[in-house]
PDB file of N, CA and C in Angstrom:
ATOM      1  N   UNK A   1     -16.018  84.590  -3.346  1.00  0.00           N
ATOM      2  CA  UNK A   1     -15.710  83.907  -2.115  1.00  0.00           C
ATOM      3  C   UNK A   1     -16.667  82.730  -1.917  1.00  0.00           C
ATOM      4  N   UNK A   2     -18.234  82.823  -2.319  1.00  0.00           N
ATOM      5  CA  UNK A   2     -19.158  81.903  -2.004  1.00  0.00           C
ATOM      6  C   UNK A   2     -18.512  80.445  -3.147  1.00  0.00           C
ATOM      7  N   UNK A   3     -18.388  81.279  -4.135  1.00  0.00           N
ATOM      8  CA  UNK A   3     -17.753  80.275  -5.192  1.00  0.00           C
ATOM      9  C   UNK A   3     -17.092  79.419  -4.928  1.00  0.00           C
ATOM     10  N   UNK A   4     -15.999  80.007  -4.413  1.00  0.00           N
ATOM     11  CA  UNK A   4     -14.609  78.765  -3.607  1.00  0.00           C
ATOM     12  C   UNK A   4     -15.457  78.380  -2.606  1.00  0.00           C
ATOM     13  N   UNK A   5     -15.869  78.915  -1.881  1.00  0.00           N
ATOM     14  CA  UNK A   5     -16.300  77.766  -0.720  1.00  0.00           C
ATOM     15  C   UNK A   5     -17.188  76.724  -1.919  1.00  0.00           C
ATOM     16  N   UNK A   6     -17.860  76.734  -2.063  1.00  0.00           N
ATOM     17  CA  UNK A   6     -18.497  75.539  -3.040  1.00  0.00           C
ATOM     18  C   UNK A   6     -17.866  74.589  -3.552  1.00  0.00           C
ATOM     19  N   UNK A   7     -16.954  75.376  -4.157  1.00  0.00           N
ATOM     20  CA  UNK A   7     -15.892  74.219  -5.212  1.00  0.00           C
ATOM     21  C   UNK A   7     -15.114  73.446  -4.166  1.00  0.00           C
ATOM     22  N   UNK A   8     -14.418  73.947  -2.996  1.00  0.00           N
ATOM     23  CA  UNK A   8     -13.615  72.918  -1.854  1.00  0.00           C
ATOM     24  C   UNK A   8     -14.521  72.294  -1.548  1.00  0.00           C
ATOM     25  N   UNK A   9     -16.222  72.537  -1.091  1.00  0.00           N
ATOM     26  CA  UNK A   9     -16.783  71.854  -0.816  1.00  0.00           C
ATOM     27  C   UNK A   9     -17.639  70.406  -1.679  1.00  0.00           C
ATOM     28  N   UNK A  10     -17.988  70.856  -2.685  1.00  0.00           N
ATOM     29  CA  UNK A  10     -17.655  69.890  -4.169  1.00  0.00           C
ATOM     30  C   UNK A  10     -16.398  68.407  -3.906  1.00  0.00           C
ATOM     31  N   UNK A  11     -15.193  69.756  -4.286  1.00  0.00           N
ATOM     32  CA  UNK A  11     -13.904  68.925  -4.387  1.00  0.00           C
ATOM     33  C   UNK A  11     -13.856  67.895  -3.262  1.00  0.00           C
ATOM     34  N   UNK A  12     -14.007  68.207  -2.129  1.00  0.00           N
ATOM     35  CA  UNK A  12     -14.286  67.173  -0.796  1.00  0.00           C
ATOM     36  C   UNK A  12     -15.371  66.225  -1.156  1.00  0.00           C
ATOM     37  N   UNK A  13     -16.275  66.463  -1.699  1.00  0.00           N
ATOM     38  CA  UNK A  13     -17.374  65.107  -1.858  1.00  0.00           C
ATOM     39  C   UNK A  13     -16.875  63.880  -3.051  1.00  0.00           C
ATOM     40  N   UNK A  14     -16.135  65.156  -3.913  1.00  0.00           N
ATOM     41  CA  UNK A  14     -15.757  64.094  -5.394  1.00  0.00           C
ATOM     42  C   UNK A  14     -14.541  62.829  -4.739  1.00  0.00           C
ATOM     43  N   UNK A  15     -13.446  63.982  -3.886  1.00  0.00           N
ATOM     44  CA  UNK A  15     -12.435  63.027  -3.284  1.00  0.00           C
ATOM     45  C   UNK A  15     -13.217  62.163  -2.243  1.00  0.00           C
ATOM     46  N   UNK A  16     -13.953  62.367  -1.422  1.00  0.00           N
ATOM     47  CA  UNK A  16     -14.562  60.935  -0.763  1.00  0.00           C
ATOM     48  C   UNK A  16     -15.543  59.958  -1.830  1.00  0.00           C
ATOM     49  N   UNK A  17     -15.915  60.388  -2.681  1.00  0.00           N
ATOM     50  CA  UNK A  17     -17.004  59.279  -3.721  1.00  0.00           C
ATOM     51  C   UNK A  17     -15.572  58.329  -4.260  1.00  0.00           C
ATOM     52  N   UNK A  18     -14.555  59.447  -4.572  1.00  0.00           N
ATOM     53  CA  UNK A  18     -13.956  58.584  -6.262  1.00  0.00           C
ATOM     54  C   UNK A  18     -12.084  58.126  -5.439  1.00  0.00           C
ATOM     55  N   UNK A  19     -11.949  58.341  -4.210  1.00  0.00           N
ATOM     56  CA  UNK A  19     -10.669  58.272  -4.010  1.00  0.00           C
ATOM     57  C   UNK A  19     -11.052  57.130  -2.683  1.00  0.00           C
ATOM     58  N   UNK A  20     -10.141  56.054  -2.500  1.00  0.00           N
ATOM     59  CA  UNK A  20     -10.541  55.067  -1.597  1.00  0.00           C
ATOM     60  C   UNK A  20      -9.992  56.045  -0.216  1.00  0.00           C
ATOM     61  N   UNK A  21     -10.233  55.970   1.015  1.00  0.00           N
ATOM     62  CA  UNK A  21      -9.791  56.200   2.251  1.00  0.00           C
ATOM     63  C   UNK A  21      -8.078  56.156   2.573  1.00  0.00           C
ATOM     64  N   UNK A  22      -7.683  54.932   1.991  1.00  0.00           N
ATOM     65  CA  UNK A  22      -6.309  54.742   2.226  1.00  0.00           C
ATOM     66  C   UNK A  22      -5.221  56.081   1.567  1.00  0.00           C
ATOM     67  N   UNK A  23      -5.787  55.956   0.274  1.00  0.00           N
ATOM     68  CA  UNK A  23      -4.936  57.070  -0.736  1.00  0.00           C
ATOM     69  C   UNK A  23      -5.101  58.516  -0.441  1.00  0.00           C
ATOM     70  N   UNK A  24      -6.229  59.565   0.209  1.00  0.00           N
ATOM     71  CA  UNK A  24      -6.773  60.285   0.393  1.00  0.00           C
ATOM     72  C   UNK A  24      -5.563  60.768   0.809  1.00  0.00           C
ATOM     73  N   UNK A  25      -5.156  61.796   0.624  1.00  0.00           N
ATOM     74  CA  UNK A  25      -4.048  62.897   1.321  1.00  0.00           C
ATOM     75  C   UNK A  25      -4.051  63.477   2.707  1.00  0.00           C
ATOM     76  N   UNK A  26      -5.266  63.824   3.566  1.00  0.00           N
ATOM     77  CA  UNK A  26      -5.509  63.914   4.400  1.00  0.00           C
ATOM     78  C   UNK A  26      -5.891  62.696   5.236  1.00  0.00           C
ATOM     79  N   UNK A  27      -6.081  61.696   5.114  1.00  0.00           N
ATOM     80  CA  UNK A  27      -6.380  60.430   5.877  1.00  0.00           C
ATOM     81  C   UNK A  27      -5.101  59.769   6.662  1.00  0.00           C
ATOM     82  N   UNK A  28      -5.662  59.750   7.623  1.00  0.00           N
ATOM     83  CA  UNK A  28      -4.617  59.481   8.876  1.00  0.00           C
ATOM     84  C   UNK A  28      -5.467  57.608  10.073  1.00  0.00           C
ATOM     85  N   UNK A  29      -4.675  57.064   9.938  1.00  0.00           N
ATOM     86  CA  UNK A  29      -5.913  55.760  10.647  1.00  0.00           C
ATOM     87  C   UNK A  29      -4.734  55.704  12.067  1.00  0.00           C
ATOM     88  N   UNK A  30      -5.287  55.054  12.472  1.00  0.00           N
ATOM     89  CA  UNK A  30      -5.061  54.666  14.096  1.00  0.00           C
ATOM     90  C   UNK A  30      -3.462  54.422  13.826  1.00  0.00           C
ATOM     91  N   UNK A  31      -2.836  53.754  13.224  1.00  0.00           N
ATOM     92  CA  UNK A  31      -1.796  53.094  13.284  1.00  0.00           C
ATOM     93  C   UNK A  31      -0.754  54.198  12.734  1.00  0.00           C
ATOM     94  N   UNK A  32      -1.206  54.827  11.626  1.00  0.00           N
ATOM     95  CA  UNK A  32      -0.479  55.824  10.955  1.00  0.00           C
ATOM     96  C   UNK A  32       0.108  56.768  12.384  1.00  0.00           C
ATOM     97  N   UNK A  33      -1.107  57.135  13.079  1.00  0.00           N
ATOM     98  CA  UNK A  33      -0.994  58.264  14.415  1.00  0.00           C
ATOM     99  C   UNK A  33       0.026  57.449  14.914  1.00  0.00           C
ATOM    100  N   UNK A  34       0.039  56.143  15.540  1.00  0.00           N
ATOM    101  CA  UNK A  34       0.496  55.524  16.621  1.00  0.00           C
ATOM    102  C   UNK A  34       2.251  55.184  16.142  1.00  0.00           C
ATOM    103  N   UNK A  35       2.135  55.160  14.960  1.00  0.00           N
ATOM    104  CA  UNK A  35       4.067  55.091  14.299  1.00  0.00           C
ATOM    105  C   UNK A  35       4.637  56.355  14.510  1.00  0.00           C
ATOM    106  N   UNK A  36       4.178  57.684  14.017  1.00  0.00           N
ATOM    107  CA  UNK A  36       4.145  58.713  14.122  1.00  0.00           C
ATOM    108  C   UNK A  36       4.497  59.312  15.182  1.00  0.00           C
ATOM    109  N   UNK A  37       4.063  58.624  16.175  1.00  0.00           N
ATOM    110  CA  UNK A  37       4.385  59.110  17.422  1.00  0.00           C
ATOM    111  C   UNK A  37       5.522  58.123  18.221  1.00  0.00           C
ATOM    112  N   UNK A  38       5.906  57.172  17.445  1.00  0.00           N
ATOM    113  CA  UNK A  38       6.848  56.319  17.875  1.00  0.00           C
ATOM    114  C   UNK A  38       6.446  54.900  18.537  1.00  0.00           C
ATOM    115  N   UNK A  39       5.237  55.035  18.584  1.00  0.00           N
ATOM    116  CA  UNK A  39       4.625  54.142  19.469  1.00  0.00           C
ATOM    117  C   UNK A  39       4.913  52.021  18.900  1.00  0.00           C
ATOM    118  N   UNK A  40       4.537  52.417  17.439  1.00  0.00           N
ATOM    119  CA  UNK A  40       4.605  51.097  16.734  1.00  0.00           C
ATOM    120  C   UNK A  40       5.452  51.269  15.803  1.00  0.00           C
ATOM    121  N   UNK A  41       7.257  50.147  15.866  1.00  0.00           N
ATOM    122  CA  UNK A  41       8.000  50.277  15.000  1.00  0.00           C
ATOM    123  C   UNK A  41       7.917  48.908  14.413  1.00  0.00           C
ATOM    124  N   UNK A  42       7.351  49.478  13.317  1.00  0.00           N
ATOM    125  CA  UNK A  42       7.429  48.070  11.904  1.00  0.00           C
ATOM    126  C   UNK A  42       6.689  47.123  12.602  1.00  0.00           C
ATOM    127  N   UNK A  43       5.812  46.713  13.949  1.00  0.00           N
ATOM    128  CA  UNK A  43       4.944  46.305  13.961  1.00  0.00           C
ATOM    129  C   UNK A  43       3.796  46.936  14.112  1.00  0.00           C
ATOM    130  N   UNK A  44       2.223  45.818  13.754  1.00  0.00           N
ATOM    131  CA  UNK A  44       1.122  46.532  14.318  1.00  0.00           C
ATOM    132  C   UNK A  44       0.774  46.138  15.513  1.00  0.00           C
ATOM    133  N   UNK A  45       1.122  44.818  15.951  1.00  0.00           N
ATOM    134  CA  UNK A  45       0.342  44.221  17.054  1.00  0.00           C
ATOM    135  C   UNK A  45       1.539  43.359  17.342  1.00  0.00           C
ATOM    136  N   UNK A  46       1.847  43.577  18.901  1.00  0.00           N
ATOM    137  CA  UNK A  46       3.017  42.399  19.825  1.00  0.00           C
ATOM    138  C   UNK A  46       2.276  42.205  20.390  1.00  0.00           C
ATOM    139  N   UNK A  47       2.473  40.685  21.195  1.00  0.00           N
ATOM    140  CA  UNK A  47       1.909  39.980  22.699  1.00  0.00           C
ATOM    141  C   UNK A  47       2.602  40.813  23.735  1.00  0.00           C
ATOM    142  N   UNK A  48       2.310  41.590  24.597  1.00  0.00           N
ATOM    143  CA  UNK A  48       2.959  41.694  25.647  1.00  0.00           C
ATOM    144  C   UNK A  48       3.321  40.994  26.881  1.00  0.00           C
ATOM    145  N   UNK A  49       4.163  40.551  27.239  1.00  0.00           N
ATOM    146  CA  UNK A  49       4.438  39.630  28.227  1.00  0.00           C
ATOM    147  C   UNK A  49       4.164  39.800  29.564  1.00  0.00           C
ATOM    148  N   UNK A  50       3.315  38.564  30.071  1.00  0.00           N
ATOM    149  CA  UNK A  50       3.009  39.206  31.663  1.00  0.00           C
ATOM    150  C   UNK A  50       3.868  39.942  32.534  1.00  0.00           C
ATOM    151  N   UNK A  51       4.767  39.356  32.543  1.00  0.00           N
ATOM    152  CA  UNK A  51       5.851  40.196  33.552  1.00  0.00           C
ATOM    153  C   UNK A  51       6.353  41.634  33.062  1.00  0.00           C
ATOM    154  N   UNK A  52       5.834  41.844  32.081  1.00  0.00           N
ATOM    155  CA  UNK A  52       6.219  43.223  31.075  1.00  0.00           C
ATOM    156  C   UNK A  52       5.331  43.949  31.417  1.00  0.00           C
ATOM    157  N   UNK A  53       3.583  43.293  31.754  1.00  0.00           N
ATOM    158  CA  UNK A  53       2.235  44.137  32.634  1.00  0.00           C
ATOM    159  C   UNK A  53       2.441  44.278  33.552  1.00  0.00           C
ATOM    160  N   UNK A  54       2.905  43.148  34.071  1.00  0.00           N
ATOM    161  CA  UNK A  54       2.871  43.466  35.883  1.00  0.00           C
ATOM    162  C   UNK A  54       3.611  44.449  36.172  1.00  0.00           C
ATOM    163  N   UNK A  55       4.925  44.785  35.287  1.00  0.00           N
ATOM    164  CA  UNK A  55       5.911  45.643  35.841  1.00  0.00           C
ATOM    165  C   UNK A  55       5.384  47.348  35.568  1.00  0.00           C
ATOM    166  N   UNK A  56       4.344  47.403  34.540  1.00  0.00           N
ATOM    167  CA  UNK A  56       4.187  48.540  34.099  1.00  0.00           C
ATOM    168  C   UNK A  56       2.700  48.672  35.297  1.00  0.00           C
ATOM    169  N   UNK A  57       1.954  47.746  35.654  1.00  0.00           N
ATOM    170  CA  UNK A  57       1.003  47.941  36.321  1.00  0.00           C
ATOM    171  C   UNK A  57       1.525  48.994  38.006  1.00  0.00           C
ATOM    172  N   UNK A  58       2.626  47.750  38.070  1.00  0.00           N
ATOM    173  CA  UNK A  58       3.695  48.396  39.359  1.00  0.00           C
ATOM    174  C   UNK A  58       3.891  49.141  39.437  1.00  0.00           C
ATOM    175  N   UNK A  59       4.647  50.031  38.743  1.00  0.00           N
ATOM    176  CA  UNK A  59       4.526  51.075  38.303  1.00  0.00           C
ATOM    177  C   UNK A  59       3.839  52.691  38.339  1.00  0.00           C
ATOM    178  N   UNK A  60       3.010  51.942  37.797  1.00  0.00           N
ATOM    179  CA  UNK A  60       1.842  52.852  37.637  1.00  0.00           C
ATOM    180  C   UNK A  60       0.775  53.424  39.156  1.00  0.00           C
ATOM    181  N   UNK A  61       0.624  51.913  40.122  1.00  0.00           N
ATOM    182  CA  UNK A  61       0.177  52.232  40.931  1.00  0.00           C
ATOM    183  C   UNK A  61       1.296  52.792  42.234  1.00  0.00           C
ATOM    184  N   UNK A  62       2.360  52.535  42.174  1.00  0.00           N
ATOM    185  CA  UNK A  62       3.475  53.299  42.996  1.00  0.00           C
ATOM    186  C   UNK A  62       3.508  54.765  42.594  1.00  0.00           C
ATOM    187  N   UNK A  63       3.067  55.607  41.742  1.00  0.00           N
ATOM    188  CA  UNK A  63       2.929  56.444  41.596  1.00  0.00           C
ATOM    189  C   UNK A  63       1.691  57.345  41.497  1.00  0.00           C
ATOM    190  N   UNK A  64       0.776  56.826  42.570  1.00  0.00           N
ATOM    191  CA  UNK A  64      -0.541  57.264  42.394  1.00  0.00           C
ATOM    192  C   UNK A  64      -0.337  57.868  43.908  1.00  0.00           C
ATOM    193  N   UNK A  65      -0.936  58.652  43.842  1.00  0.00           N
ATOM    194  CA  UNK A  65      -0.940  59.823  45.384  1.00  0.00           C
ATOM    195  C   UNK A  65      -1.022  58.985  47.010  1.00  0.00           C
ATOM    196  N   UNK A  66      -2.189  58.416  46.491  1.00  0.00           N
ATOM    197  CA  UNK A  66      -2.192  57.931  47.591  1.00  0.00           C
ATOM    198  C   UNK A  66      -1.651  56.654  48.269  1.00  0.00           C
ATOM    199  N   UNK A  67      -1.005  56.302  47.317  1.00  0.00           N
ATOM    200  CA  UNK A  67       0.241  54.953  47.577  1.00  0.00           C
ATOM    201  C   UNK A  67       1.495  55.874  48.164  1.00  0.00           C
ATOM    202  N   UNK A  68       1.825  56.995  47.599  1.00  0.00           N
ATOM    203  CA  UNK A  68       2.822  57.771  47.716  1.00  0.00           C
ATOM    204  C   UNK A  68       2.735  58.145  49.574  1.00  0.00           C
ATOM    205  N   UNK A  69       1.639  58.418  49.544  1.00  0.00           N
ATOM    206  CA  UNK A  69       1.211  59.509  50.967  1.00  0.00           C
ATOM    207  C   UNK A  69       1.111  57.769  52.085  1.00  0.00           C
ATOM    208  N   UNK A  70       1.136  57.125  51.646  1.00  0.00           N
ATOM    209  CA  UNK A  70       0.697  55.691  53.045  1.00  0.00           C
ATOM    210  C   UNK A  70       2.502  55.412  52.893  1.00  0.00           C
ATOM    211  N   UNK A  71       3.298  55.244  52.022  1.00  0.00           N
ATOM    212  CA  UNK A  71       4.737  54.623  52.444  1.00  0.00           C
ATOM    213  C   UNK A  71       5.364  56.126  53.044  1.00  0.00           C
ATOM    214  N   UNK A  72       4.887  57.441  52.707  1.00  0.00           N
ATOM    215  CA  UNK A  72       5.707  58.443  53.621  1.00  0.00           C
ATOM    216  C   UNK A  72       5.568  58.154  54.987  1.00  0.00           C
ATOM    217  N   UNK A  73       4.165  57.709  55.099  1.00  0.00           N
ATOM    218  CA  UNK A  73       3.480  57.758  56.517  1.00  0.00           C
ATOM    219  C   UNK A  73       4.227  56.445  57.278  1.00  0.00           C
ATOM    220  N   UNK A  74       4.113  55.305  56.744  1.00  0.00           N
ATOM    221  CA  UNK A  74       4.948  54.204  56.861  1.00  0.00           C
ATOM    222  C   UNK A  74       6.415  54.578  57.236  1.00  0.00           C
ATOM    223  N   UNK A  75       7.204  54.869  56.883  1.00  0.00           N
ATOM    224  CA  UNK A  75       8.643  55.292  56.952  1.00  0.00           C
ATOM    225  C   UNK A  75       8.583  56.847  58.138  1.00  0.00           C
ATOM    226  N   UNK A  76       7.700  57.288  57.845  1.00  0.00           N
ATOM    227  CA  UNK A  76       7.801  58.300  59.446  1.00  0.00           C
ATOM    228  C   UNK A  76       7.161  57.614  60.458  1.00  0.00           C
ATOM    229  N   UNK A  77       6.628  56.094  60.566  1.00  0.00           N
ATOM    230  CA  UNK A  77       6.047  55.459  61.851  1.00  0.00           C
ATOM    231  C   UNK A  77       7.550  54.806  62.481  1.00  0.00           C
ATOM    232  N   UNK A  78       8.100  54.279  60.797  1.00  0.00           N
ATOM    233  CA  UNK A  78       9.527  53.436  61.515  1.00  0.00           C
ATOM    234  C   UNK A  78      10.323  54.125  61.933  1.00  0.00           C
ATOM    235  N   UNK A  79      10.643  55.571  61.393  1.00  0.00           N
ATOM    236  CA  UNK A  79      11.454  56.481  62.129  1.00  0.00           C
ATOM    237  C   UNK A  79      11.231  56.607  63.468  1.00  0.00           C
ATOM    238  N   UNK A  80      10.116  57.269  64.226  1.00  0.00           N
ATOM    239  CA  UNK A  80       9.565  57.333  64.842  1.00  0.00           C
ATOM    240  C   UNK A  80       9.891  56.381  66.062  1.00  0.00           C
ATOM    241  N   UNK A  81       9.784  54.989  65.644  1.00  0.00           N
ATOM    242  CA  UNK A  81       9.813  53.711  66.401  1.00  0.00           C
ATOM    243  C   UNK A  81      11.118  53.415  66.692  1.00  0.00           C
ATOM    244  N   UNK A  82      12.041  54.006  65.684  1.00  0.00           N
ATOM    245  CA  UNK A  82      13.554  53.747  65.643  1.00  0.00           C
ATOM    246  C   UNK A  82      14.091  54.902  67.068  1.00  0.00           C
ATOM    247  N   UNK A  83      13.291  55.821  66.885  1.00  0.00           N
ATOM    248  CA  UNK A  83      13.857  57.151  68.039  1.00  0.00           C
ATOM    249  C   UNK A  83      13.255  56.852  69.285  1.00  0.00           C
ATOM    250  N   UNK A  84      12.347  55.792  69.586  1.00  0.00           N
ATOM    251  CA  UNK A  84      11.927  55.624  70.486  1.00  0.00           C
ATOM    252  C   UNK A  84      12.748  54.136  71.840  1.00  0.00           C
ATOM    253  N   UNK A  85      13.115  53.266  70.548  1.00  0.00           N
ATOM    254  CA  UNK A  85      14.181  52.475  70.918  1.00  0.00           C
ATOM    255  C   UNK A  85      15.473  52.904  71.413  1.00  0.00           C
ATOM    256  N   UNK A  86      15.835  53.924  70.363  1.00  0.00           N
ATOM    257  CA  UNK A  86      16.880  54.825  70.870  1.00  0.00           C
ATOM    258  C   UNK A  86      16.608  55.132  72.478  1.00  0.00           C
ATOM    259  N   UNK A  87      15.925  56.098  72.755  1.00  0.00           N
ATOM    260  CA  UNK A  87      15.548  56.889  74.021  1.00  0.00           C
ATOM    261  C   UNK A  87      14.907  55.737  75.184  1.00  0.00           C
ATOM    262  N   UNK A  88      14.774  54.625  75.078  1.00  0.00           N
ATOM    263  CA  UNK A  88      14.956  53.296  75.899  1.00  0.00           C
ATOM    264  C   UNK A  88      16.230  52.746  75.774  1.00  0.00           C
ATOM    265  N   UNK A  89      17.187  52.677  75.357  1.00  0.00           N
ATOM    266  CA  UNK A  89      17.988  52.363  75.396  1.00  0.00           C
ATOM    267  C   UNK A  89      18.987  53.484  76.012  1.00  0.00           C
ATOM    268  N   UNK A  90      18.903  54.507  76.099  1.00  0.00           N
ATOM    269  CA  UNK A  90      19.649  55.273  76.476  1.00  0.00           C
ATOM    270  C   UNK A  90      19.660  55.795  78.077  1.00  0.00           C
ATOM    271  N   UNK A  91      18.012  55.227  78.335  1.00  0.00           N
ATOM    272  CA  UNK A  91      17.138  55.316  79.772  1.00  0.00           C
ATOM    273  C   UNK A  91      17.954  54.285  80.379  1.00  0.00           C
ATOM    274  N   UNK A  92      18.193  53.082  79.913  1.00  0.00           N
ATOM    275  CA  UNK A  92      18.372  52.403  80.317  1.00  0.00           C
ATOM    276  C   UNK A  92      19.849  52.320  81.021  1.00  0.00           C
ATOM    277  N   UNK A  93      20.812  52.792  79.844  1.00  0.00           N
ATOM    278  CA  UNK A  93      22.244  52.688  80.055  1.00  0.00           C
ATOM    279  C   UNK A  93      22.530  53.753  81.629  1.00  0.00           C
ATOM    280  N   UNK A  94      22.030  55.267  81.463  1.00  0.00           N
ATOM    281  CA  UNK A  94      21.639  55.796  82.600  1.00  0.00           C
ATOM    282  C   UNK A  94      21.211  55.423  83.648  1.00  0.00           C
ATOM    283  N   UNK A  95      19.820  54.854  83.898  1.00  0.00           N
ATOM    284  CA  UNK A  95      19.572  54.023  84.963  1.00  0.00           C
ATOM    285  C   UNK A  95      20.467  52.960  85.426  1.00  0.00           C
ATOM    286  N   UNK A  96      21.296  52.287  84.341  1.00  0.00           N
ATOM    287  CA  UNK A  96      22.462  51.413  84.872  1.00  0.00           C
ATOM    288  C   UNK A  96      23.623  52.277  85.535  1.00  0.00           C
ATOM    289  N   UNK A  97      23.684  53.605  85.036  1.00  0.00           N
ATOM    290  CA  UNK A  97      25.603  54.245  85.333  1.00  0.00           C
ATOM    291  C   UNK A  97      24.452  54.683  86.558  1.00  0.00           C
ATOM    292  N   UNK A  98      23.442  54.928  87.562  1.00  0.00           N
ATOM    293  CA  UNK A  98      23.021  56.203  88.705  1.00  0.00           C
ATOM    294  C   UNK A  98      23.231  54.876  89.099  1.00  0.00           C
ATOM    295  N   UNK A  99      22.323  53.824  88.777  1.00  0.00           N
ATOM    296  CA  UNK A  99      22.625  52.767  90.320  1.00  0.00           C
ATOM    297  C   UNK A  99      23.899  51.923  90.572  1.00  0.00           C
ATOM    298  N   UNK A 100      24.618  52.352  89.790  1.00  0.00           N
ATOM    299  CA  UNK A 100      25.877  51.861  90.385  1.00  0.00           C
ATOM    300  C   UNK A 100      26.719  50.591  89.495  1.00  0.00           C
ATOM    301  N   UNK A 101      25.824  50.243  88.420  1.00  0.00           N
ATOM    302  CA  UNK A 101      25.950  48.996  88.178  1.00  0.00           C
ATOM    303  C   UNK A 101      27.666  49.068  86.752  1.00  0.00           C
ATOM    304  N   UNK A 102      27.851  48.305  87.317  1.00  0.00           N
ATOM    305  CA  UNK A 102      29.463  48.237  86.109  1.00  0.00           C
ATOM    306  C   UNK A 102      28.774  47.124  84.333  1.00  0.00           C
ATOM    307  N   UNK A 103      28.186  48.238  83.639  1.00  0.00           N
ATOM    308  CA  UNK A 103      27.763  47.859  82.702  1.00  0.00           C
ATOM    309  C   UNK A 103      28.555  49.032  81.419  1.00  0.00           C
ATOM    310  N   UNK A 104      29.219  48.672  80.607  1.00  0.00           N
ATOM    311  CA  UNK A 104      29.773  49.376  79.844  1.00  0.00           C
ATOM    312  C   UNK A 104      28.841  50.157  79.018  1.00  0.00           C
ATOM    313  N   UNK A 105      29.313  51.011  78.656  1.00  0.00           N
ATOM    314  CA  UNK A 105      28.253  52.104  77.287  1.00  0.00           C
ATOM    315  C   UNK A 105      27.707  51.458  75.945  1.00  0.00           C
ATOM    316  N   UNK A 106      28.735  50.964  75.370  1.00  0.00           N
ATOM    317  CA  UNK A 106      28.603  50.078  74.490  1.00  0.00           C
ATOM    318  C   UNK A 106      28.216  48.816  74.393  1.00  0.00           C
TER     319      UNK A 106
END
């Protein structure tokens, strides 16, 4: 058992002295990972286009918690403001039909 461990460990020094990095069977570089995973097809390097950042920046920060939690809060102020117009307006039409006044509903 000590034996084999030696000899893989051997065999690993001979393949890094006498085999370049590229050819190595186990050697994997940044780009290899990044095709692999779909990331880079048949290129290594594109310009990305500003409007292609901005949109992914957009993105990105619309989906961060606390952007999320200020437009809920936002949209339950306008609700809010919307039910309140309502209930003045409805004060109002009332206060017009008790005092008498010939103002239609609509």
């Amino acid at each position: 058992m000590e034996e084999r461990k030696m000899q893989s460990v051997l065999q690993a020094e001979r393949e890094e002295l006498f085999n370049p990095p590229e050819k190595r069977k186990g050697y994997r570089n940044a780009s290899h990972l990044l095709a692999e995973r779909g990331l880079l097809v048949g290129e290594k390097r594109r310009t990305v286009p500003r409007s292609e950042m901005v949109q992914r920046s957009k993105r990105i920060y619309e989906q961060l918690p606390e952007v999320r939690k200020r437009r809920e809060e936002e949209k339950r102020k306008e609700e809010y403001n919307s039910y309140r117009l309502r209930a003045q307006l409805y004060k109002r039409k009332i206060t017009n039909r008790v005092l008498g006044r010939k103002v239609p509903w609509n």
